[in-house]
N, C-alpha and C. Protein backbone atom coordinates (compact mmCIF):
# COMPACT_ATOMS: atom_id res chain seq x y z
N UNK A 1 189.37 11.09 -18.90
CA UNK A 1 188.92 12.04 -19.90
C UNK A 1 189.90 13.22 -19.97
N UNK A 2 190.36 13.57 -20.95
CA UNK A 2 191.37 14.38 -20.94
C UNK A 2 190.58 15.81 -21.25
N UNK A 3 191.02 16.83 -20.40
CA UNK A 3 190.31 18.29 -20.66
C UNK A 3 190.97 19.11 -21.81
N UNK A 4 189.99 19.93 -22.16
CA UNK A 4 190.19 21.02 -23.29
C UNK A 4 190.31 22.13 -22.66
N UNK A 5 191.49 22.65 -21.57
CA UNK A 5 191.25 24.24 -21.54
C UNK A 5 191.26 24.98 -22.16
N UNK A 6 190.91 25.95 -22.43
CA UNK A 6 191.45 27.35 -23.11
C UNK A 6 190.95 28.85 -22.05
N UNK A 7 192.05 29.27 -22.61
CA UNK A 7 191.97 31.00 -21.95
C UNK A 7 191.65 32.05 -22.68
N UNK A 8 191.00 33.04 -22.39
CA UNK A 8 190.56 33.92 -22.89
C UNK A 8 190.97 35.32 -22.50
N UNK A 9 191.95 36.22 -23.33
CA UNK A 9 192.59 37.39 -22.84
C UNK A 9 192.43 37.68 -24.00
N UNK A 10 193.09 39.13 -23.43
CA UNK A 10 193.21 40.42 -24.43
C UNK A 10 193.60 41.60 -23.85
N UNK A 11 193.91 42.81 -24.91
CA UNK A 11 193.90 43.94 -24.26
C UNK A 11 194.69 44.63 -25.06
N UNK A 12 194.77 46.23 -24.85
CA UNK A 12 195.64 46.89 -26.17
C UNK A 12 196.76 46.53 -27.02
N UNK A 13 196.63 46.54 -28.65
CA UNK A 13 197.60 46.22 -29.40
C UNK A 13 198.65 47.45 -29.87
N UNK A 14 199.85 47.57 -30.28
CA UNK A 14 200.47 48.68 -30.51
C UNK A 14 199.66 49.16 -31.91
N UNK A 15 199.66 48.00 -32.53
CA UNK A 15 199.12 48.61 -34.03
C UNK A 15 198.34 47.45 -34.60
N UNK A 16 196.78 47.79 -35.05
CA UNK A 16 195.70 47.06 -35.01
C UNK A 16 196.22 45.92 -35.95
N UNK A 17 197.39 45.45 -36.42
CA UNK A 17 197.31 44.87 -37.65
C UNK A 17 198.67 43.34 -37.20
N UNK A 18 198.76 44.19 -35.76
CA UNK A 18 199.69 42.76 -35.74
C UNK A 18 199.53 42.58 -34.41
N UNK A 19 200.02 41.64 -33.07
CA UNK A 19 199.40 41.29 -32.07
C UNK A 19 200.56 40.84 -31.53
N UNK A 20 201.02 42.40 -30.98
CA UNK A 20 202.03 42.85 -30.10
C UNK A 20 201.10 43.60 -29.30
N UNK A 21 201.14 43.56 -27.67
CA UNK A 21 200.30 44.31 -26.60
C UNK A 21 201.25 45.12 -26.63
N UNK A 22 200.51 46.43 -26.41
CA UNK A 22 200.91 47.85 -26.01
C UNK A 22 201.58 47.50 -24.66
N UNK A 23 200.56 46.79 -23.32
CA UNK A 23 201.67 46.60 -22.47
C UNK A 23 200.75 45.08 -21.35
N UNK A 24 202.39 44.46 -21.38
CA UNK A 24 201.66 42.97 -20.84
C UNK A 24 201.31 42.91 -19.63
N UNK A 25 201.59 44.37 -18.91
CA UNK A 25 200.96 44.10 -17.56
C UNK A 25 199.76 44.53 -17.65
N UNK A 26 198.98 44.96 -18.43
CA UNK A 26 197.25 45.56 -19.01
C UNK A 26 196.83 44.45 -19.45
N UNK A 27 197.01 43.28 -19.39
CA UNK A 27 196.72 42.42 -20.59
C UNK A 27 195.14 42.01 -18.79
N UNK A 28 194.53 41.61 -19.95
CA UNK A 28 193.08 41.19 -19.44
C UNK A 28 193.05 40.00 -19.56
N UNK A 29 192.78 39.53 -18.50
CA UNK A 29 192.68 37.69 -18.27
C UNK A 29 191.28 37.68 -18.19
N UNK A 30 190.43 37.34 -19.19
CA UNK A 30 188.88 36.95 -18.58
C UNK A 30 188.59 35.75 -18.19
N UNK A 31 189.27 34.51 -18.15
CA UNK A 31 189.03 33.65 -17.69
C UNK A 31 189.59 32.22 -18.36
N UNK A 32 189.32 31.10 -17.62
CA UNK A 32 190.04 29.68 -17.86
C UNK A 32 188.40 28.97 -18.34
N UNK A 33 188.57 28.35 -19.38
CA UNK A 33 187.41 27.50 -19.87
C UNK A 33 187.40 26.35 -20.00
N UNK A 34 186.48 25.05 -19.74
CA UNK A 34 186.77 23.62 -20.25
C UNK A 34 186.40 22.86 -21.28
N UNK A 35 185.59 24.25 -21.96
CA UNK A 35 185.54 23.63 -23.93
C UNK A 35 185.76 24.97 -24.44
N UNK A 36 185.20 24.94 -25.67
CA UNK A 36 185.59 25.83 -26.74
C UNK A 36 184.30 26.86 -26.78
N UNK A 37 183.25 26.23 -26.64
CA UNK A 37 182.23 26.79 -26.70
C UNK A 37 181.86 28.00 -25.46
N UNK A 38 182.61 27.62 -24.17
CA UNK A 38 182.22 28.72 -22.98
C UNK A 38 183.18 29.56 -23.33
N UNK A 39 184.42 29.32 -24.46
CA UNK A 39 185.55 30.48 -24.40
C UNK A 39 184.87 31.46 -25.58
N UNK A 40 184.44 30.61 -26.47
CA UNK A 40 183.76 31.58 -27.43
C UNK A 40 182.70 32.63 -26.88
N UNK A 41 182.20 32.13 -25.88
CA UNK A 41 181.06 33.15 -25.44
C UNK A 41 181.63 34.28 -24.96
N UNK A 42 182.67 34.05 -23.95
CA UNK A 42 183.49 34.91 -22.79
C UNK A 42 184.28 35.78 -23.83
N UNK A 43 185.10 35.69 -25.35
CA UNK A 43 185.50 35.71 -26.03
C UNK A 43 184.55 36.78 -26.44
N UNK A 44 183.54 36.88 -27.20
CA UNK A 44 182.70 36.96 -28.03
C UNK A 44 182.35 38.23 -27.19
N UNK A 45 181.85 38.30 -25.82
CA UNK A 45 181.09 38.72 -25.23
C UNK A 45 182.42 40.62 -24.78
N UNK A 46 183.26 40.32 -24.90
CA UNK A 46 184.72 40.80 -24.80
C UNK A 46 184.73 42.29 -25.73
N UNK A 47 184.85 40.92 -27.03
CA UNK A 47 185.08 41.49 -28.18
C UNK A 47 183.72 42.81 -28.55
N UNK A 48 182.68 42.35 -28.57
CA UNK A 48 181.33 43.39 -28.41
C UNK A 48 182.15 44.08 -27.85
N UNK A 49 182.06 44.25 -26.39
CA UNK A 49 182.13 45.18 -25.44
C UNK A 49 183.03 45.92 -25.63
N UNK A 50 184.62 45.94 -26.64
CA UNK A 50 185.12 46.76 -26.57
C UNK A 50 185.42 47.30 -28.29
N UNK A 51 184.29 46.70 -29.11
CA UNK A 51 184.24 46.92 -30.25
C UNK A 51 184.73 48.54 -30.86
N UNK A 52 184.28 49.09 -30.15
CA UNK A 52 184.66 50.61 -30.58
C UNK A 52 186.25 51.16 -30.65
N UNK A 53 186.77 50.40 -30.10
CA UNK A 53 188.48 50.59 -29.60
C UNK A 53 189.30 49.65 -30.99
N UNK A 54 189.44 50.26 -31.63
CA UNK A 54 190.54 49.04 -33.02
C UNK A 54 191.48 48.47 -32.28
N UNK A 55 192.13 48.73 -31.50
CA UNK A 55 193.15 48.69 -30.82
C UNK A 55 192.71 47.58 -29.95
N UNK A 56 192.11 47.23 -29.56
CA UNK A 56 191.24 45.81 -28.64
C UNK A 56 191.51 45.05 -29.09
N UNK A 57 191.80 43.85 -28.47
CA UNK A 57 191.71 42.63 -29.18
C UNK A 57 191.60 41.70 -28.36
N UNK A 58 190.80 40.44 -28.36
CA UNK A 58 190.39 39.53 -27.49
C UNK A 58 191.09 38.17 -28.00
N UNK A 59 191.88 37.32 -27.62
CA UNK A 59 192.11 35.57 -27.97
C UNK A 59 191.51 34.58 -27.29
N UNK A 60 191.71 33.22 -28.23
CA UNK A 60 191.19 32.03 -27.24
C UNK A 60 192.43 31.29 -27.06
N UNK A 61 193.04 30.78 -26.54
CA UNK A 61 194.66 30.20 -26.42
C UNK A 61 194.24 28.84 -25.85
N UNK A 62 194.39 27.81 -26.89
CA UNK A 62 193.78 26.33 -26.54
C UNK A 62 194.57 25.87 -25.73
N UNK A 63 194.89 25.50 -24.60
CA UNK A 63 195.92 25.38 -23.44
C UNK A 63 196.30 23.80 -23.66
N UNK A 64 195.10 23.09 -23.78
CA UNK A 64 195.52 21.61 -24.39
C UNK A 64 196.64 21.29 -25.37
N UNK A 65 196.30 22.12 -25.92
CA UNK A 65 197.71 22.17 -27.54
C UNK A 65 198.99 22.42 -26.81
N UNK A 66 199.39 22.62 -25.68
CA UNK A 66 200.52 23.03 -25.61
C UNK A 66 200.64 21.86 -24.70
N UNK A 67 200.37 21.30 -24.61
CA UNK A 67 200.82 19.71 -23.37
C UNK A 67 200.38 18.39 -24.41
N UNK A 68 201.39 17.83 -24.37
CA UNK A 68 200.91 16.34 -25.04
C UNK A 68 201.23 15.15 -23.85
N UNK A 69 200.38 14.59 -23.79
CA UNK A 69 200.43 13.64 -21.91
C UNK A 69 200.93 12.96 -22.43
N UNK A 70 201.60 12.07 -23.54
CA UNK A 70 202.33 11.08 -24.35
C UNK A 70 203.66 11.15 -23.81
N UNK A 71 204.62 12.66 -24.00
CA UNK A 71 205.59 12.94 -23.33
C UNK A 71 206.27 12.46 -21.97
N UNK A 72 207.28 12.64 -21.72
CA UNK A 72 207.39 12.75 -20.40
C UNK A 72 207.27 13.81 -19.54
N UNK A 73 207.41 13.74 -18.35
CA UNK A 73 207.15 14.77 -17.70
C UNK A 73 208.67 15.60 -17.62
N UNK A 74 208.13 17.33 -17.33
CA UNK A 74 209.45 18.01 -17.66
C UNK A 74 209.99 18.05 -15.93
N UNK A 75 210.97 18.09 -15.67
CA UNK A 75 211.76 18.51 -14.10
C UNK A 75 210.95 19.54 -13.52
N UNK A 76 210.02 20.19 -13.97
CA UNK A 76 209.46 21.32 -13.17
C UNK A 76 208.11 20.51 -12.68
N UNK A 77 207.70 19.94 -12.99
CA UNK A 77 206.24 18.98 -12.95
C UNK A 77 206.19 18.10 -11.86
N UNK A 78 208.27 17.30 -11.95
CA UNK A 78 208.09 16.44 -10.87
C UNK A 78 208.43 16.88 -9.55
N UNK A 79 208.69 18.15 -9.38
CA UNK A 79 208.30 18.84 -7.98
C UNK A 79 207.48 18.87 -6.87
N UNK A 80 206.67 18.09 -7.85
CA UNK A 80 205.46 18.12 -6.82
C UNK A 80 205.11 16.49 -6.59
N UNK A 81 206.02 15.54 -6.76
CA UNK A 81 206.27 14.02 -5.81
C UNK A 81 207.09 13.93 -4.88
């Protein structure tokens, strides 16, 4: 069964309108998810909480999308045989 991670971060933008962090060591990791639905909550739950701040901003970053197991494996992967 192949998993769906996604991650859920955020944290100050320079300017509310484009999604450049003010600074990437502030950046807020809330957590690693194995569907879509627990990131939306963690996501969701984020976004409330820092609603008052324009400057906030929360993502879901589908981690699956960035690996296709079809591929081969890259030289950094087989490090670990």
């Amino acid at each position: 069964m192949t998993q769906r991670l996604h991650l859920v971060f955020g944290g100050e933008l320079v300017d509310p309108t484009r999604s450049a962090f003010k600074s990437v060591e502030d950046i807020h990791i809330v957590g690693m998810f194995p569907d879509y639905a627990s990131a939306y909550n963690a996501w969701k739950a984020e976004a409330q909480r820092t609603v008052d701040n324009a400057h906030m901003r929360y993502f879901i970053a589908h981690l699956h999308r960035l690996r296709d197991e079809e591929t081969e494996a890259s030289p950094t992967e087989e490090l670990d045989n």
